[in-house]
C-alpha atoms as a PDB file:
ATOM      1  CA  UNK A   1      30.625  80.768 -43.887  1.00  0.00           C
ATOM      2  CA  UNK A   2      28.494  80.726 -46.807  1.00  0.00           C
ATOM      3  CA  UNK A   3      24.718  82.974 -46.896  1.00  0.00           C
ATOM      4  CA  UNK A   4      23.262  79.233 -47.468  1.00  0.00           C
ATOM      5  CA  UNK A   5      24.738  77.984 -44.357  1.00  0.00           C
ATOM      6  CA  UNK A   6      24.106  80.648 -42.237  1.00  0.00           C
ATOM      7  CA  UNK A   7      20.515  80.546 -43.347  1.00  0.00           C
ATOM      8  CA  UNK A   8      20.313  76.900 -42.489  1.00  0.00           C
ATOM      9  CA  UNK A   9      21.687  77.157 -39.149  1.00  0.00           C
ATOM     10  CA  UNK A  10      19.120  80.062 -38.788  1.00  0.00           C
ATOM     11  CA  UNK A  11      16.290  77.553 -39.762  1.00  0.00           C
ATOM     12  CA  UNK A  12      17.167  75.041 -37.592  1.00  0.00           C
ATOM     13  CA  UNK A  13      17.627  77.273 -34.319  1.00  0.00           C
ATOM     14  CA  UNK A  14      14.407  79.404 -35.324  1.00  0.00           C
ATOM     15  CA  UNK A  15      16.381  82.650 -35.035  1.00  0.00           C
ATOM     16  CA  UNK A  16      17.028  85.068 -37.428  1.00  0.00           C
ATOM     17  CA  UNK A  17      19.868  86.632 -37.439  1.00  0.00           C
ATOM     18  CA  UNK A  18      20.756  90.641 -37.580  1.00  0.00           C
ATOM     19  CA  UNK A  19      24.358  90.103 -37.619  1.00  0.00           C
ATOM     20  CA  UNK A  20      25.403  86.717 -38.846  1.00  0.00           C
ATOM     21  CA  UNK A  21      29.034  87.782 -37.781  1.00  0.00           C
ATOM     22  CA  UNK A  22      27.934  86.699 -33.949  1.00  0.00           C
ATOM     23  CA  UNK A  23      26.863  83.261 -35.415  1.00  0.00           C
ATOM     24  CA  UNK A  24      30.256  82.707 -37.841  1.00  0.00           C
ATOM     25  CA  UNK A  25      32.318  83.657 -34.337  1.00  0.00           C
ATOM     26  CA  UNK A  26      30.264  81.461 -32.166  1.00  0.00           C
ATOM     27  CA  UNK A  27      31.162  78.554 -34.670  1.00  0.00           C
ATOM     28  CA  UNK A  28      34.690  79.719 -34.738  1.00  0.00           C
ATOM     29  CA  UNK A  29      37.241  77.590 -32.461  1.00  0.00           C
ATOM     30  CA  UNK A  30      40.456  79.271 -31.362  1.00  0.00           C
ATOM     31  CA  UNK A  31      42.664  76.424 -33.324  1.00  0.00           C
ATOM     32  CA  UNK A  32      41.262  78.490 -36.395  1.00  0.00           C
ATOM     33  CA  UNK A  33      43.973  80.725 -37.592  1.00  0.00           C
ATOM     34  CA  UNK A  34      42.600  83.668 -39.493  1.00  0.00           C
ATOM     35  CA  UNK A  35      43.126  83.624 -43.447  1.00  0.00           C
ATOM     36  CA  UNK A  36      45.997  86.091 -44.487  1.00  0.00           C
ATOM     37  CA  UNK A  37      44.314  89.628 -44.728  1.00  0.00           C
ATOM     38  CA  UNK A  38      41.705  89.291 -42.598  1.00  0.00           C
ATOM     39  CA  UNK A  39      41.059  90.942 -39.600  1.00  0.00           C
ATOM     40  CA  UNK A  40      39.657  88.207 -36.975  1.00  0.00           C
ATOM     41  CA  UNK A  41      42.090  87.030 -35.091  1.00  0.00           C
ATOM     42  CA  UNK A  42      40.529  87.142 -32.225  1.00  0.00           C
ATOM     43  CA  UNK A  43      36.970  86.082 -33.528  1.00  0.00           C
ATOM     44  CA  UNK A  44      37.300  82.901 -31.813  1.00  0.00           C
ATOM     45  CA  UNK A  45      34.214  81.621 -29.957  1.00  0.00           C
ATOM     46  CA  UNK A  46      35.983  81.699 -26.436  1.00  0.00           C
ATOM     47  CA  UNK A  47      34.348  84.444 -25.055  1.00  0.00           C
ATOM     48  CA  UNK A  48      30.829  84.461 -26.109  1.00  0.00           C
ATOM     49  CA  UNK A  49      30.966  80.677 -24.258  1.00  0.00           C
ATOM     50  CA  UNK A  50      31.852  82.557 -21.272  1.00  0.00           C
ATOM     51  CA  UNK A  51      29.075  84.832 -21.670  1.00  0.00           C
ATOM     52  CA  UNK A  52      26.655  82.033 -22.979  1.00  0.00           C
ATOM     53  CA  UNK A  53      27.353  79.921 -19.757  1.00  0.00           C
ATOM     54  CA  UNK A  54      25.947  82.797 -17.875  1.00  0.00           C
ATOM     55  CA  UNK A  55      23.056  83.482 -19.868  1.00  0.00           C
ATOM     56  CA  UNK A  56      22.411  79.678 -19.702  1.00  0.00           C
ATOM     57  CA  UNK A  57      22.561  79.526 -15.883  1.00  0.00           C
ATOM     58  CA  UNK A  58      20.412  82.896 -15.510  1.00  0.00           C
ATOM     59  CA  UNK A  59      17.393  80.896 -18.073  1.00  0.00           C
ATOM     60  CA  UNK A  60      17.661  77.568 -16.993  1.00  0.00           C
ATOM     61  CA  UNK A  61      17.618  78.750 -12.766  1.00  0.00           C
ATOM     62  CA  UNK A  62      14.257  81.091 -13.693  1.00  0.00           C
ATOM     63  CA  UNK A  63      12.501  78.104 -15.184  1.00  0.00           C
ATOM     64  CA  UNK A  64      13.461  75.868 -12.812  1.00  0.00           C
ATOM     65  CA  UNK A  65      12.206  78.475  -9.987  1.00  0.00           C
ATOM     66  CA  UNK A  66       8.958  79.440 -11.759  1.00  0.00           C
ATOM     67  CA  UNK A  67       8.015  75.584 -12.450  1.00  0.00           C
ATOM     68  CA  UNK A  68       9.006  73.944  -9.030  1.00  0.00           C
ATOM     69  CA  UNK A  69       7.931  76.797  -6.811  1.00  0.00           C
ATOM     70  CA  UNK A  70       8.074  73.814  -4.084  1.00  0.00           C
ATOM     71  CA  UNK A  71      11.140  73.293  -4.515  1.00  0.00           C
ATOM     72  CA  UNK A  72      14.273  74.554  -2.031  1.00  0.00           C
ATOM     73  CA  UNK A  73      17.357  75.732  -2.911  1.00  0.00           C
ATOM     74  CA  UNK A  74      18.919  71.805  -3.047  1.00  0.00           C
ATOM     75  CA  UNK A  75      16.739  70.473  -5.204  1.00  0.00           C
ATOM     76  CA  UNK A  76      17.138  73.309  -7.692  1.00  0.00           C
ATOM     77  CA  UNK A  77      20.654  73.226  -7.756  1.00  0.00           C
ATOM     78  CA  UNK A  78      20.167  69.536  -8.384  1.00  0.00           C
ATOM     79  CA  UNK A  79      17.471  70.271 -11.414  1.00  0.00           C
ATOM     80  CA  UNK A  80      19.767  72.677 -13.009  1.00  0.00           C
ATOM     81  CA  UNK A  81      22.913  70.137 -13.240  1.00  0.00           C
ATOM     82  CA  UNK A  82      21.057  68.176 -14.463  1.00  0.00           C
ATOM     83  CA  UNK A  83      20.016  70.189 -17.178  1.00  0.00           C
ATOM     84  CA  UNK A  84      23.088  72.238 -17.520  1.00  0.00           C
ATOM     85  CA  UNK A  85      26.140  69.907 -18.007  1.00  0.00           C
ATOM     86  CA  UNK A  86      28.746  69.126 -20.805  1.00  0.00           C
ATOM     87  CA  UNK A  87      26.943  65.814 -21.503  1.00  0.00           C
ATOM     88  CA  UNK A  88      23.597  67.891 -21.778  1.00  0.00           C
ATOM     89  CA  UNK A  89      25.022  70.866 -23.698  1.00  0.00           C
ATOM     90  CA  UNK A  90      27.022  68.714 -26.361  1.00  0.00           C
ATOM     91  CA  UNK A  91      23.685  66.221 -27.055  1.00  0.00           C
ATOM     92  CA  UNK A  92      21.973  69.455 -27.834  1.00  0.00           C
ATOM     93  CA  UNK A  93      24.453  70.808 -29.752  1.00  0.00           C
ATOM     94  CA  UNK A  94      24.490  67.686 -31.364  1.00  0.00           C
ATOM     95  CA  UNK A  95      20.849  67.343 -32.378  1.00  0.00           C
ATOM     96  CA  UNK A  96      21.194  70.882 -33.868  1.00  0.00           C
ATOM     97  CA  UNK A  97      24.386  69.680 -36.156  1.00  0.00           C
ATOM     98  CA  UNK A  98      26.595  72.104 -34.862  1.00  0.00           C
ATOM     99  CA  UNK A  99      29.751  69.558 -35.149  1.00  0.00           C
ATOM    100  CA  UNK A 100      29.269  69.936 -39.297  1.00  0.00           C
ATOM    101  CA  UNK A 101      29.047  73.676 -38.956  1.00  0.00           C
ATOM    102  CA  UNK A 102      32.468  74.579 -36.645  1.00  0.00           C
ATOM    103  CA  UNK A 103      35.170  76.076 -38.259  1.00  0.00           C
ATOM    104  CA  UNK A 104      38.464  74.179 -37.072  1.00  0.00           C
ATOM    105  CA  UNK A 105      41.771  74.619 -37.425  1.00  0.00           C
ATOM    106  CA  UNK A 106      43.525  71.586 -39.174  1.00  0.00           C
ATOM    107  CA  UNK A 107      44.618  70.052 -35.930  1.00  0.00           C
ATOM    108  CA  UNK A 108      41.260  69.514 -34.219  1.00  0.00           C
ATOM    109  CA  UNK A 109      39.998  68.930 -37.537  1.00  0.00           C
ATOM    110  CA  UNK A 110      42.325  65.969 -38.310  1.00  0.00           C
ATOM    111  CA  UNK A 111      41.568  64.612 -33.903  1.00  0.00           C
ATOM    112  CA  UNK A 112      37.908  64.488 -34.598  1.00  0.00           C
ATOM    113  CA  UNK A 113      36.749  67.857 -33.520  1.00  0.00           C
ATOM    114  CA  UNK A 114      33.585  68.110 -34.790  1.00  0.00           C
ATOM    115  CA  UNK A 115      32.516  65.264 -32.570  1.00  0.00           C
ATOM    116  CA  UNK A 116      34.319  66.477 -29.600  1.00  0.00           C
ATOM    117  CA  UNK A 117      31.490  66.436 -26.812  1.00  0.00           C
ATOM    118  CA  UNK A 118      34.067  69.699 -24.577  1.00  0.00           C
ATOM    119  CA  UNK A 119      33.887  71.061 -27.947  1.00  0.00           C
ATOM    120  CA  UNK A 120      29.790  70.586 -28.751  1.00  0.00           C
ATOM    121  CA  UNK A 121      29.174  72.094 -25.461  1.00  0.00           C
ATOM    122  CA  UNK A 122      31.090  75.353 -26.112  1.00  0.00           C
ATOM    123  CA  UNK A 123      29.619  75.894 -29.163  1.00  0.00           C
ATOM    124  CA  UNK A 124      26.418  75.154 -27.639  1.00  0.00           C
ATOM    125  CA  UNK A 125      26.841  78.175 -25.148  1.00  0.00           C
ATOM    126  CA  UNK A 126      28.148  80.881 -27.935  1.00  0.00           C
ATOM    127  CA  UNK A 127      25.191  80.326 -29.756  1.00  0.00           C
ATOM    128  CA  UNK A 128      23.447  81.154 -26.891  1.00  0.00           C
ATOM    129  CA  UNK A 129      25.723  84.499 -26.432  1.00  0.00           C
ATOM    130  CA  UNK A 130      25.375  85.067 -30.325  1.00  0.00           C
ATOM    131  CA  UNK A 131      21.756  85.081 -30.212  1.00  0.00           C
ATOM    132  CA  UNK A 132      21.769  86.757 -26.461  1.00  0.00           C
ATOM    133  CA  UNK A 133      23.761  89.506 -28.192  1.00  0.00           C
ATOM    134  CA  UNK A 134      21.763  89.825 -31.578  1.00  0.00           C
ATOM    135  CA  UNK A 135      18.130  89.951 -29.906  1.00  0.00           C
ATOM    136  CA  UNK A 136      18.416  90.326 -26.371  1.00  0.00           C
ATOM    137  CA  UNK A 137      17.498  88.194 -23.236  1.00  0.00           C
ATOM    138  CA  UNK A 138      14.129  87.375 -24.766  1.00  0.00           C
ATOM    139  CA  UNK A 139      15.529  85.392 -27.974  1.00  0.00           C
ATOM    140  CA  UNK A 140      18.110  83.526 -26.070  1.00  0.00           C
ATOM    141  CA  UNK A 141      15.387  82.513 -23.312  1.00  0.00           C
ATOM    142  CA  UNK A 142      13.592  80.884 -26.305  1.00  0.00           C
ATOM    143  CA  UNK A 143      16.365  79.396 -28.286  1.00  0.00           C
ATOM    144  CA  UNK A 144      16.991  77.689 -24.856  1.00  0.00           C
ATOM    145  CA  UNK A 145      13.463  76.497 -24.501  1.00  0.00           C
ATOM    146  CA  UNK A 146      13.398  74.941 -27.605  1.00  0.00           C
ATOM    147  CA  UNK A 147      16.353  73.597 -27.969  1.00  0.00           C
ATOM    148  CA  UNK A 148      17.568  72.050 -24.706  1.00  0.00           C
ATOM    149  CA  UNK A 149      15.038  72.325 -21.821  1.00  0.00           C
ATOM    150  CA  UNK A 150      12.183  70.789 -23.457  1.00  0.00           C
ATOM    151  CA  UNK A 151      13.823  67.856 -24.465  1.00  0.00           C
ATOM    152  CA  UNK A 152      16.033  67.311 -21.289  1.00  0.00           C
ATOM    153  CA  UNK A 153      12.455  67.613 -19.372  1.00  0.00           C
ATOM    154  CA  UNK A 154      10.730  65.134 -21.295  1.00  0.00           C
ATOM    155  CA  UNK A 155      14.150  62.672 -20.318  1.00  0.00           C
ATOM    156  CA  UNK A 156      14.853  63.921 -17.119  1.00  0.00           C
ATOM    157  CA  UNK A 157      11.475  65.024 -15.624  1.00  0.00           C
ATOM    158  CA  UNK A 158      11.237  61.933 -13.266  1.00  0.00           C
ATOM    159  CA  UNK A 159      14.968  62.160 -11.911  1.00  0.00           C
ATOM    160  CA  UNK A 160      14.698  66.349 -11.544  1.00  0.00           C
ATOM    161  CA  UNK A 161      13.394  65.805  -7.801  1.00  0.00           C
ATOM    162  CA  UNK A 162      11.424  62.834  -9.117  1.00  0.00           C
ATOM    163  CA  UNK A 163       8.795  65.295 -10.320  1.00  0.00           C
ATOM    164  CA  UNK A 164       6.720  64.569 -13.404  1.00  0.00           C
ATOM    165  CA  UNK A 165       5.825  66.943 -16.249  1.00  0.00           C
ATOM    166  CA  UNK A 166       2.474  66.566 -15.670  1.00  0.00           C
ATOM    167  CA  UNK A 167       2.488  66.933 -11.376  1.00  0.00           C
ATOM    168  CA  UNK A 168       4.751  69.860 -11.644  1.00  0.00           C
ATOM    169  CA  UNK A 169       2.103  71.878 -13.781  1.00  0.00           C
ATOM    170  CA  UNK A 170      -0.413  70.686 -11.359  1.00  0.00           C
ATOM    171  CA  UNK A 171       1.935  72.080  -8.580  1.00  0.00           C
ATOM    172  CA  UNK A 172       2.578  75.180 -10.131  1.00  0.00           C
ATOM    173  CA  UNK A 173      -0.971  75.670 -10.923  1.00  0.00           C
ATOM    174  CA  UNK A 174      -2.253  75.437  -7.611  1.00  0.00           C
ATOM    175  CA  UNK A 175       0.489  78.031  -6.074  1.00  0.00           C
ATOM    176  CA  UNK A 176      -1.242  80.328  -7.863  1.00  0.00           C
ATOM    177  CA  UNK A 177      -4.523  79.487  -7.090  1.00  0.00           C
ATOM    178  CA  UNK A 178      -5.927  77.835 -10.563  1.00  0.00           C
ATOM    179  CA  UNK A 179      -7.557  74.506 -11.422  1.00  0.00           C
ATOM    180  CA  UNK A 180      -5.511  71.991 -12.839  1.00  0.00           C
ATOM    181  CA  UNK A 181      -4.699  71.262 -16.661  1.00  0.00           C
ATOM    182  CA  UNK A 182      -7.343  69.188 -18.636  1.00  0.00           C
ATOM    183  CA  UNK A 183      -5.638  66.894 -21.397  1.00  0.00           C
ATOM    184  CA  UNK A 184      -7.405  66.548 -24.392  1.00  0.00           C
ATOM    185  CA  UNK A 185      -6.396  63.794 -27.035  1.00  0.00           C
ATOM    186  CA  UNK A 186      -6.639  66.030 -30.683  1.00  0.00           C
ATOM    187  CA  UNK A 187      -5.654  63.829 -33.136  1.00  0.00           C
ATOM    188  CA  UNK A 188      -4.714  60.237 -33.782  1.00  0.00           C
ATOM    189  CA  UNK A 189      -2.400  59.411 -36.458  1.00  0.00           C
ATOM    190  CA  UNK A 190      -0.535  56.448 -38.305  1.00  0.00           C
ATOM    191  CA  UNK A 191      -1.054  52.617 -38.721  1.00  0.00           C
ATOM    192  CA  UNK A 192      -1.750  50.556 -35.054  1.00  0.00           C
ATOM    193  CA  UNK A 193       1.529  49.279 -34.470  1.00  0.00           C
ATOM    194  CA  UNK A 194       2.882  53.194 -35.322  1.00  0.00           C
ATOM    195  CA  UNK A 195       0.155  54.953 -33.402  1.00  0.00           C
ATOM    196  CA  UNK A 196       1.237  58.855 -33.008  1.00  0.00           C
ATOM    197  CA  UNK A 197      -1.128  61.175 -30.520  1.00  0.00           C
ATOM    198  CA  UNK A 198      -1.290  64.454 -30.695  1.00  0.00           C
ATOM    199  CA  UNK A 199      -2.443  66.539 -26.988  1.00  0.00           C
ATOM    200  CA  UNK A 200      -3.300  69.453 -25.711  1.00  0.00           C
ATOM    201  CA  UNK A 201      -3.129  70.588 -22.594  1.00  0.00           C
ATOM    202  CA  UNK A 202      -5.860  73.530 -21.155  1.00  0.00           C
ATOM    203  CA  UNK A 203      -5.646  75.692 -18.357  1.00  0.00           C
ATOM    204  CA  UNK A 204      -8.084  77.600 -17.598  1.00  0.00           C
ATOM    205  CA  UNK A 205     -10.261  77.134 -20.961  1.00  0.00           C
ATOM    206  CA  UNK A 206      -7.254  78.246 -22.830  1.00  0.00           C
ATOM    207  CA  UNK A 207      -4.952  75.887 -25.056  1.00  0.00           C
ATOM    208  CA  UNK A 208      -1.180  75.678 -22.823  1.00  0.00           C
ATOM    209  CA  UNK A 209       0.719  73.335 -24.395  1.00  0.00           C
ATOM    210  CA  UNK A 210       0.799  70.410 -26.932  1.00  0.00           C
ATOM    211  CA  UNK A 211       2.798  67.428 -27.464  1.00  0.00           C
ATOM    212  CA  UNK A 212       3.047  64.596 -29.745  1.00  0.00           C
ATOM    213  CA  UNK A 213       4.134  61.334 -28.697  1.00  0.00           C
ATOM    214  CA  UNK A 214       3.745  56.980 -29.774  1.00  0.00           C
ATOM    215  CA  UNK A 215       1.795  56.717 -26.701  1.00  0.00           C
ATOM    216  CA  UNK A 216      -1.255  59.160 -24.606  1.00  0.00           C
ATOM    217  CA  UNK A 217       0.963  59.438 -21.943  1.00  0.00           C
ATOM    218  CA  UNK A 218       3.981  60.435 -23.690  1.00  0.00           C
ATOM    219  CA  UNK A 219       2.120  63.078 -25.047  1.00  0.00           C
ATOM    220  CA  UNK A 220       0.563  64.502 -22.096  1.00  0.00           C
ATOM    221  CA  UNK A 221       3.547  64.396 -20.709  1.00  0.00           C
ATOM    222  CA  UNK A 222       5.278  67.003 -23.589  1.00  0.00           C
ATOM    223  CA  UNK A 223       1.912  68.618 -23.678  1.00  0.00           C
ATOM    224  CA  UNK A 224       2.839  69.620 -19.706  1.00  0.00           C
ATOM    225  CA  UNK A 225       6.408  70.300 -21.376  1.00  0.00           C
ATOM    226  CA  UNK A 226       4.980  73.017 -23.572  1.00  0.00           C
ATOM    227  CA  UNK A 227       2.983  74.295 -20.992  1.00  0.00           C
ATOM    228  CA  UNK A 228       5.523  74.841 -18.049  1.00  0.00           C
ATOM    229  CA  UNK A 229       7.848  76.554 -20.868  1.00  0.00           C
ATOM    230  CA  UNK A 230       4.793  78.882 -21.708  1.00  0.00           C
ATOM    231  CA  UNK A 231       3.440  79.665 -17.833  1.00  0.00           C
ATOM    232  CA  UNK A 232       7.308  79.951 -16.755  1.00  0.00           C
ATOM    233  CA  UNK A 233       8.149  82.265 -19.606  1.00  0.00           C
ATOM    234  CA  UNK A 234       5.202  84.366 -19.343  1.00  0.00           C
ATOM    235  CA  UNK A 235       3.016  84.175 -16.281  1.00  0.00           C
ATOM    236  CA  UNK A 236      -0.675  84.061 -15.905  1.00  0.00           C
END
């Protein structure tokens, strides 16, 4: 894998690597068979997905926990598969272009690999072990942030235990005893039929979130996004 590639897969996932080895294995399937004289046979991807799908689990369960503290055991176990399945996994690895990046043997290559959805999801998860492994628990809770639960929130808010962005902040707030968000509209961009709206969200005086979206609510509602990442992450 080329230093240009490597450093656009690092600008996409907003991770810098220390060793780019851990991302070149993580995009290695095992139907890759090591050029003559090398050395990495076994520098397949199969094991960092095993220890990506635990990482993933571990991050996703935490948020979950910190932004539903309502919530019992059921309806977290619901939230998180929703949030952690192979159609979830392989639409994120898909929206980071991870299919144009695997390195394939000729077999999967010639089947259509590099659209695979199994195949999207399991690079999905190394990536998470590569970047688990190159910065620790910290990096990998943010590369997960980022690139899968903030999106699957803003689409699957209203079916994780039919709980809004925007009621589940409020919820979480109040456990811990602070006044809810204020929204504030920031900036208004683009022709009237094109309308873009840019929001933050404040808790107590201090900016939590933002979120841009075609419509006020839309953006409140990533605003809340933001903010839930931020208060689950971190505390207050």
């Amino acid at each position: 894998m080329a230093d240009e590639e490597i450093a656009e897969l690092e600008s996409v996932f907003g991770h810098r690597f220390r060793d780019p080895r851990l991302l070149v294995q993580a995009l290695t399937h095992s139907s890759r068979m090591p050029e003559r004289g090398t050395d990495d046979a076994d520098d397949n991807n199969e094991k960092l997905e095993f220890l990506g799908d635990a990482v993933l689990e571990l991050v996703v369960s935490e948020y979950l926990v910190r932004a539903f503290p309502v919530w019992g055991e059921g309806q977290l176990s619901k939230g998180r598969a929703r949030l952690v399945n192979a159609t979830a996994l392989s639409l994120a690895a898909q929206r980071l272009s991870l299919g144009r990046h695997l390195r394939l043997g000729k077999g999967e290559e010639k089947t259509g690999g590099r659209s695979k959805p199994a195949l999207l999801a399991d690079a999905y998860e190394a990536v998470i072990a590569a970047v688990y492994l190159d910065s620790g628990l910290e990096a990998a809770r943010g590369f997960i942030q980022r690139t899968l639960v903030e999106g699957a929130m803003a689409v699957e808010a209203e079916r994780l235990g039919r709980t809004d962005p925007k009621s589940a902040l409020q919820n979480l707030l109040q456990s811990r005893g602070i006044a809810p968000g204020s929204y504030y509209i920031v900036e208004e961009s683009g022709p009237d039929h094109q309308k873009m709206f840019r929001v933050e969200v404040r808790v107590a005086g201090e900016i939590a979130g933002v979120g841009t979206g075609k419509t006020k609510k839309e953006a409140e509602q990533l605003a809340a996004v933001a903010a839930l990442t931020q208060l689950g992450a971190e505390g207050i």
